[in-house]
Protein backbone atom coordinates (compact mmCIF):
# COMPACT_ATOMS: atom_id res chain seq x y z
CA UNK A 1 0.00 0.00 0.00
CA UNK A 2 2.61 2.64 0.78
CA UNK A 3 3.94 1.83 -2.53
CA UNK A 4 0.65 2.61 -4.20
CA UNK A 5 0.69 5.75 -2.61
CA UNK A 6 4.48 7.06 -3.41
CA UNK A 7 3.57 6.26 -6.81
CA UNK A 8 0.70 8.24 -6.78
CA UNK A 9 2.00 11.34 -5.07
CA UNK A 10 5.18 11.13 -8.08
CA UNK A 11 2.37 10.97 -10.44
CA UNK A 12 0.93 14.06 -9.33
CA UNK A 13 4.20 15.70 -9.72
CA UNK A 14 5.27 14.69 -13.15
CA UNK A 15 1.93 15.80 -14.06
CA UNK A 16 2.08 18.86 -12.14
CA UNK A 17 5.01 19.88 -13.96
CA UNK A 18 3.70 19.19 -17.40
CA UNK A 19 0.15 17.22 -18.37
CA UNK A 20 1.09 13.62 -19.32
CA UNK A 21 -0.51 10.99 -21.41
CA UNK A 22 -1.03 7.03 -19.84
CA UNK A 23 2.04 6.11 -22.12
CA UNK A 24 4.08 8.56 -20.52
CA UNK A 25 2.77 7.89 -16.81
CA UNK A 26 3.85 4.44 -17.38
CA UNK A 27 7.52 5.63 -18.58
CA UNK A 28 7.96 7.85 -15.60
CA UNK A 29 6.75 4.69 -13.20
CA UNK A 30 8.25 2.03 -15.28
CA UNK A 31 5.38 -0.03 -15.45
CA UNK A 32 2.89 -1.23 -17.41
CA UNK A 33 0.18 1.18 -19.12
CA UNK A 34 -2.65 -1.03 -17.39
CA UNK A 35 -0.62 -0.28 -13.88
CA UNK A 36 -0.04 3.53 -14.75
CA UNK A 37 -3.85 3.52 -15.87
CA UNK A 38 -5.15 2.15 -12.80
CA UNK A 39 -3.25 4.72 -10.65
CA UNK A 40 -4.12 7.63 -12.48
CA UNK A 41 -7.98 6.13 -12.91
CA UNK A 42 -7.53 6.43 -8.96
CA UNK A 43 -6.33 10.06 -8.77
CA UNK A 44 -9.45 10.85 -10.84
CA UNK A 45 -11.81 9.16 -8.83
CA UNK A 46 -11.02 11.50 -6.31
CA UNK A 47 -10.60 14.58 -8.38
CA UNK A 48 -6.57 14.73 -8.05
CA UNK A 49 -6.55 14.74 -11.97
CA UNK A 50 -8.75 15.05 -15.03
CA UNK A 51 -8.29 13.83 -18.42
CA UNK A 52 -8.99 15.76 -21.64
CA UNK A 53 -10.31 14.33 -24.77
CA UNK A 54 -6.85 13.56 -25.62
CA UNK A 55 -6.66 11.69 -22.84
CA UNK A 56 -4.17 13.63 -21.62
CA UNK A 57 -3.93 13.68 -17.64
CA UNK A 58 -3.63 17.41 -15.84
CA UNK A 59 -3.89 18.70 -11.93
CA UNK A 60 -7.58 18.78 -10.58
CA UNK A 61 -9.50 21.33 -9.00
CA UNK A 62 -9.29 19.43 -5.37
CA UNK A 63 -5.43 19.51 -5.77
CA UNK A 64 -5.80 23.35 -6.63
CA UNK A 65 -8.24 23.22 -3.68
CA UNK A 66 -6.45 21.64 -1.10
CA UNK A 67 -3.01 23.96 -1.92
CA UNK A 68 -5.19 27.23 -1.88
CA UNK A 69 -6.08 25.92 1.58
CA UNK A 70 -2.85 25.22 3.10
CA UNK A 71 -1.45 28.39 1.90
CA UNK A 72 -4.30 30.00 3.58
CA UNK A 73 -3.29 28.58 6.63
CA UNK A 74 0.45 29.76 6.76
CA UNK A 75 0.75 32.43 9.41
CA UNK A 76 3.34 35.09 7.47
CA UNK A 77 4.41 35.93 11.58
CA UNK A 78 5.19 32.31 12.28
CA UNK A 79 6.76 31.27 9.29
CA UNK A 80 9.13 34.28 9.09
CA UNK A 81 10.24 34.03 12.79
CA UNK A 82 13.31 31.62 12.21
CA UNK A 83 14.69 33.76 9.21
CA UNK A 84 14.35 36.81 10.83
CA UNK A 85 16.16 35.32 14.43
CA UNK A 86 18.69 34.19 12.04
CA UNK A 87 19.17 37.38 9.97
CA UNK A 88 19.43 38.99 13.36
CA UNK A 89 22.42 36.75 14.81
CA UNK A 90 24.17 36.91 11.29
CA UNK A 91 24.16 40.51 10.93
CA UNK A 92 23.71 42.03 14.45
CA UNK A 93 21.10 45.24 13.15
CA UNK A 94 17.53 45.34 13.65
CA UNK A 95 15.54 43.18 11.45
CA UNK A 96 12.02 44.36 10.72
CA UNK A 97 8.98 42.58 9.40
CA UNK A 98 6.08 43.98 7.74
CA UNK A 99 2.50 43.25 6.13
CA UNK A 100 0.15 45.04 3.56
CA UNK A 101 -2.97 45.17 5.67
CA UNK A 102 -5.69 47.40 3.30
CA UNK A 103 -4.12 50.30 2.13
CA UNK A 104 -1.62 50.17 4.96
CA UNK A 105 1.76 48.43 5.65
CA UNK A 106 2.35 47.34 9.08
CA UNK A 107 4.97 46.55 11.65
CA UNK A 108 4.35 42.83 12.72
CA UNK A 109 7.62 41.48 14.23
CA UNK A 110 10.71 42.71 14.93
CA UNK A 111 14.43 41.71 16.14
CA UNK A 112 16.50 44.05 17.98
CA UNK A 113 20.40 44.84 17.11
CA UNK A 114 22.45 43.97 19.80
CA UNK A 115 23.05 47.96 20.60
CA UNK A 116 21.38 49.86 22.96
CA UNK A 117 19.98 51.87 20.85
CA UNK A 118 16.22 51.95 19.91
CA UNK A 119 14.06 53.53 16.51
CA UNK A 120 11.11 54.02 15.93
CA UNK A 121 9.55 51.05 14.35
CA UNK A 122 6.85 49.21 17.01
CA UNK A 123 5.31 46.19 16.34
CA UNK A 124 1.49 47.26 15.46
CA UNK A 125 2.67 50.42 14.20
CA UNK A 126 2.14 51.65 10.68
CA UNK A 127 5.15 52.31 8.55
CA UNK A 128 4.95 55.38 6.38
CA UNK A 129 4.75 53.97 3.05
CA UNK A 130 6.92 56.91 1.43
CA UNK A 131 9.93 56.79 3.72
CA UNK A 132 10.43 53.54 5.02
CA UNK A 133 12.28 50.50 3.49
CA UNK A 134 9.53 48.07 4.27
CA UNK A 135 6.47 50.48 3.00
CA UNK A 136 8.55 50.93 -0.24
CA UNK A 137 9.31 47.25 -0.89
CA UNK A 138 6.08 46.37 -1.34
CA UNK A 139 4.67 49.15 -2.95
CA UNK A 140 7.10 49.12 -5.70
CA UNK A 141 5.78 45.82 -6.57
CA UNK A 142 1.93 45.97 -5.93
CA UNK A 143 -0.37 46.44 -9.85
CA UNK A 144 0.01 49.93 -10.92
CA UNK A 145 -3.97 50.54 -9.82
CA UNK A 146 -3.75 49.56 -6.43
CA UNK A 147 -0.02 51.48 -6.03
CA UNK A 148 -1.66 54.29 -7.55
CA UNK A 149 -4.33 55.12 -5.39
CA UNK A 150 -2.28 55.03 -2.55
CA UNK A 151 -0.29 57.31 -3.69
CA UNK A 152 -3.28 59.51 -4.53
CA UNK A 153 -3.76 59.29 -0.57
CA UNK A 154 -0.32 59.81 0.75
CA UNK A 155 0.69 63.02 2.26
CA UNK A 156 4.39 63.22 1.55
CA UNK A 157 5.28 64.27 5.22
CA UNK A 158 8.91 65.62 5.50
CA UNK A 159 10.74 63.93 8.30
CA UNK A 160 14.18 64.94 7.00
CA UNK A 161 15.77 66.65 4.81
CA UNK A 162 16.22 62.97 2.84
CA UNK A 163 12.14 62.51 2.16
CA UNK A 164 11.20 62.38 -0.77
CA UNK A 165 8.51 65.03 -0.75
CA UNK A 166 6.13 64.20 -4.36
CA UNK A 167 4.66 61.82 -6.40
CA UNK A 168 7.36 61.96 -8.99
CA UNK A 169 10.49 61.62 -6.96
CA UNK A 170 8.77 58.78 -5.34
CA UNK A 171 7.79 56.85 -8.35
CA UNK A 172 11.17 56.83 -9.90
CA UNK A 173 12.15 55.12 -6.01
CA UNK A 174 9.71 52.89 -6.25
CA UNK A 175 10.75 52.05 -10.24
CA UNK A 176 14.32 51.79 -8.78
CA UNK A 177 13.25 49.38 -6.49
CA UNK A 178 11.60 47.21 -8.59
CA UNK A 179 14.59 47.50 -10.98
CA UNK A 180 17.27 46.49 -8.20
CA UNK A 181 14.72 44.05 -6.37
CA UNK A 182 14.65 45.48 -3.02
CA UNK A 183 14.39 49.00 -1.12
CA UNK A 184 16.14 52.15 0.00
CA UNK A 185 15.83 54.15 2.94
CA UNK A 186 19.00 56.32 3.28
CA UNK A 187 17.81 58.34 6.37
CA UNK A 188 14.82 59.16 4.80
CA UNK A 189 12.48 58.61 8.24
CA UNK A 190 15.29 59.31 10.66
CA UNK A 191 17.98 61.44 10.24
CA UNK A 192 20.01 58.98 11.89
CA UNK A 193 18.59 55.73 10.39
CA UNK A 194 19.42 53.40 6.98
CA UNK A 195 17.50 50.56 5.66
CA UNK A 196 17.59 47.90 3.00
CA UNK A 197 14.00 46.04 2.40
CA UNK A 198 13.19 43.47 0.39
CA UNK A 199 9.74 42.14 -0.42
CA UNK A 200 8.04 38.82 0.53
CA UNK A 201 5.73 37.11 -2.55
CA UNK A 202 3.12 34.18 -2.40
CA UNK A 203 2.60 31.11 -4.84
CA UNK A 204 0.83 33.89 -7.46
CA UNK A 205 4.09 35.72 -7.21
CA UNK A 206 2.12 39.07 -5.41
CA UNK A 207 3.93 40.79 -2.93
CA UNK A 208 2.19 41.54 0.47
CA UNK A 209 4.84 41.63 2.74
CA UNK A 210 8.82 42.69 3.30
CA UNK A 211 11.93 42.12 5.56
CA UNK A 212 14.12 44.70 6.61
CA UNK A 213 17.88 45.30 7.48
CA UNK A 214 17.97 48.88 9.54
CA UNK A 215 20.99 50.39 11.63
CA UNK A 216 22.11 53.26 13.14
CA UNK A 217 24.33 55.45 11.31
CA UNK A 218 26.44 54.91 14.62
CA UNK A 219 26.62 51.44 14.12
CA UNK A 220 26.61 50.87 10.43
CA UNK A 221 26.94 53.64 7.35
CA UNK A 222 25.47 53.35 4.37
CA UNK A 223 27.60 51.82 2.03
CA UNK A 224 28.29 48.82 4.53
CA UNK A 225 24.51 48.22 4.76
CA UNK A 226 24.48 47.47 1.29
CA UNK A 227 26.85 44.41 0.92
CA UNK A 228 24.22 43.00 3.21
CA UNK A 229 21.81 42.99 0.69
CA UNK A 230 22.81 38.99 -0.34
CA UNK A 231 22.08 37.87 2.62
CA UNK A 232 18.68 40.25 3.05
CA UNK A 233 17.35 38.52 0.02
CA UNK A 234 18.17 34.68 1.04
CA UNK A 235 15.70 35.80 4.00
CA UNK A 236 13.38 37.19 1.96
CA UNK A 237 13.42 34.40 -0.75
CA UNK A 238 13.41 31.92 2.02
CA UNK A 239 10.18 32.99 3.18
CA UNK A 240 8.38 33.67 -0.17
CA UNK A 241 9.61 29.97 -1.25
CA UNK A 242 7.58 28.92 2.21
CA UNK A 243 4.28 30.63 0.60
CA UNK A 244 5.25 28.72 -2.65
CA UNK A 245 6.40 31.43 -4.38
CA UNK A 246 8.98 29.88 -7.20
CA UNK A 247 10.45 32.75 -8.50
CA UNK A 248 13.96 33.71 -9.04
CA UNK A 249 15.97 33.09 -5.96
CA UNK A 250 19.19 34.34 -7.57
């Protein structure tokens, strides 16, 4: 029996990775087409797969189904916790993360640098989305309607003399972002603060959360922030890839 079943959980990823006739079921098993037929006949009892008038096998809507369903069960907070503890311990600054919750982006966890020092950020608290790293990461890669009217809405508060204070200066930022694939703040929200972000995607490769590297300009300048930006997006990739995002993870 627990044969029967590997079998049919390979089947179901050969032919998630490309629909596949009985003839080439029973290559990929290395069995007979009656044994291959019986298996997939089994799958589509159950709704696993469904067969064209080909009789070509693809994915089913339960399969579809049941991965919606998981994914809607993965807690971003939870899953994120161990890269974020070990982003943390590798690079000793704070490590922020954050959530697109309606037209807002929110602090939900956070790790603290090992210096005494404390900013701003607060877990519950909303992050401006045109001065922080996290706000910007995701808004550089949300559909040009829903970016858009947030924008509309923003204010543009100056916090220092680094904000960018308009529409236009912010959309070439957020075009820079998406170029680069993660975020800028260069003491944009405090004077005395920079940030790298990088967004977080799910399976349908939309972005609705980010990660964040921020230090003091005490403990870390600008320039040295940067060559952490490797090791910001194997965080950041590590988490998407747990939402089953499978994009590039260069």
């Amino acid at each position: 029996m627990s044969q029967t079943v590997q079998r049919a959980v390979q089947v179901l990823g050969l032919i998630a990775e490309k629909p596949s006739t009985i003839a080439q079921v029973a290559s990929f098993m290395g069995t007979h087409r009656s044994t291959a037929l019986r298996t997939l006949l089994v799958l589509e009892a159950e709704q696993m797969v469904v067969r064209d008038a080909r009789n070509t096998f693809r994915l089913g809507h339960r399969v579809i189904s049941l991965a919606n369903a998981a994914l809607e069960n993965i807690d971003l907070h939870t899953i994120a916790a161990p890269f974020l503890s070990d982003l943390n311990h590798e690079v000793g600054h704070t490590i922020h993360l954050a959530m697109l919750e309606a037209d807002n982006v929110v602090y939900i966890d956070k790790r603290e640098a090992k210096q005494t020092v404390r900013m701003y950020s607060r877990i519950g608290n909303q992050a401006p989305l045109h001065c922080t790293g996290v706000a910007k990461a995701i808004m550089a890669f949300l559909p040009a309607k829903t970016r858009d009217a947030m924008i509309n809405e923003m204010d543009f508060v100056v916090h220092t003399p680094n904000t960018l204070s308009n529409r236009d200066d912010y959309l070439k930022d957020l075009h820079a972002t998406r170029e680069r694939g993660y975020a800028i703040d260069h003491l944009e929200h405090e004077a005395w603060v920079n940030c790298i972000a990088a967004p977080v995607f799910d399976a349908a490769d939309s972005v609705f959360g980010s990660i964040s590297i921020t230090a003091t300009t005490l403990s870390c300048d600008h320039q040295t922030l940067l060559t952490l930006v490797p090791r910001l997006f194997e965080a950041s990739h590590g988490i998407s890839r747990e939402f089953g995002w499978l994009g590039n993870t260069n």
